[in-house]
C-alpha atoms as a PDB file:
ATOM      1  CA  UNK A   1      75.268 121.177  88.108  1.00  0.00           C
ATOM      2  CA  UNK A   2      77.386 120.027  85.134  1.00  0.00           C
ATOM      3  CA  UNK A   3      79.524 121.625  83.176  1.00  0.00           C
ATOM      4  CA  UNK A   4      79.242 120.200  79.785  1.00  0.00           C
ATOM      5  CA  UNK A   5      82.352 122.221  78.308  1.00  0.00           C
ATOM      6  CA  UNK A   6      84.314 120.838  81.183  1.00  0.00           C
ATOM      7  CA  UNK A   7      83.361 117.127  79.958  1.00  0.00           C
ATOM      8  CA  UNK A   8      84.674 118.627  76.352  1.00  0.00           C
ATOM      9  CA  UNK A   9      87.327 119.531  77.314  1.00  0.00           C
ATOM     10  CA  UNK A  10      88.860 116.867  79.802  1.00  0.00           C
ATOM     11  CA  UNK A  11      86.652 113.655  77.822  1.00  0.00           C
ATOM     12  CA  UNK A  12      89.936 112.816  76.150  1.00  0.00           C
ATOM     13  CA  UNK A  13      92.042 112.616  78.895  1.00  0.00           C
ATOM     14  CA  UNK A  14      94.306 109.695  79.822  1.00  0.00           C
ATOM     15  CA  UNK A  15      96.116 108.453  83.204  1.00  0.00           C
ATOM     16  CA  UNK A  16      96.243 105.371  84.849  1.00  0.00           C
ATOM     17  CA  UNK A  17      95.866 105.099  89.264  1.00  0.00           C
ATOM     18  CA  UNK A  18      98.482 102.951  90.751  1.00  0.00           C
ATOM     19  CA  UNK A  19      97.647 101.917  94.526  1.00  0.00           C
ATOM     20  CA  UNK A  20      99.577  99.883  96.597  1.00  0.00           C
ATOM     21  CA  UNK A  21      97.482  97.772 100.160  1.00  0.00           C
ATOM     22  CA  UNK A  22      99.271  97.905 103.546  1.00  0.00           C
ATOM     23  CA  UNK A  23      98.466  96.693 106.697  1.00  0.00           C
ATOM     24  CA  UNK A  24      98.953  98.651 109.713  1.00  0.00           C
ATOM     25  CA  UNK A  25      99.575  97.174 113.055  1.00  0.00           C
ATOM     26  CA  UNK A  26     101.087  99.058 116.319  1.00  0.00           C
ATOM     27  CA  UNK A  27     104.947  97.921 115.187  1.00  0.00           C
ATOM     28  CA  UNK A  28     104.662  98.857 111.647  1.00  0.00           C
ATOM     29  CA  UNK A  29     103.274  98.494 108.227  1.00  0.00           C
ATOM     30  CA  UNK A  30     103.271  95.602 105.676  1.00  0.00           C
ATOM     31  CA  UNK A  31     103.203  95.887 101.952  1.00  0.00           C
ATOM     32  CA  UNK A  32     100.176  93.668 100.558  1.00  0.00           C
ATOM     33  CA  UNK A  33     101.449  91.970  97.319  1.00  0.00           C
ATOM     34  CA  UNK A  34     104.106  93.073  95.233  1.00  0.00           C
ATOM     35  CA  UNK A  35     105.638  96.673  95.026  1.00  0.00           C
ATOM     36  CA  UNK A  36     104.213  98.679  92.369  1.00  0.00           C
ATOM     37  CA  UNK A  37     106.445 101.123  89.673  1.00  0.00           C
ATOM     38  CA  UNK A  38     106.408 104.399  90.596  1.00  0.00           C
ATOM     39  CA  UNK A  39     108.388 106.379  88.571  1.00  0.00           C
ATOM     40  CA  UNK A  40     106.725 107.939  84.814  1.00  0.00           C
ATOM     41  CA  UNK A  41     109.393 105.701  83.643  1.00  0.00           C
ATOM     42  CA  UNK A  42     109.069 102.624  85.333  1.00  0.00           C
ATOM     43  CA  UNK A  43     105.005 102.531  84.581  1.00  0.00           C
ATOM     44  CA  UNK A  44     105.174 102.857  81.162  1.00  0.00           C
ATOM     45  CA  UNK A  45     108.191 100.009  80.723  1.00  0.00           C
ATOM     46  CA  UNK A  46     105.276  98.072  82.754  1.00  0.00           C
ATOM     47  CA  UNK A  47     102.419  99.283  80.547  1.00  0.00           C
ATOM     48  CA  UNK A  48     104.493  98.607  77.194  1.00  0.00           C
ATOM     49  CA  UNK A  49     105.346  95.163  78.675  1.00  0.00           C
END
């Protein structure tokens, strides 16, 4: 079922997803590529470049 007021009403919403890739092994973790912002601040000094 949809809820067409519910597409109204969130349509305009805005966000961004930030995801980081690790690989898991029986001693540990490892970060895939480069650490991403995670702090409001620090991703929108990325975003605004």
């Amino acid at each position: 079922m949809l809820y067409s007021f519910l597409v109204e009403q969130y349509k305009n919403f805005g966000g961004c997803r930030n995801e980081e890739d690790f690989v898991i092994t029986k001693t540990g973790a490892r970060l895939l590529g480069k650490p991403l912002p995670k702090t409001v601040e620090d991703v929108e000094a990325e975003r605004n470049g």
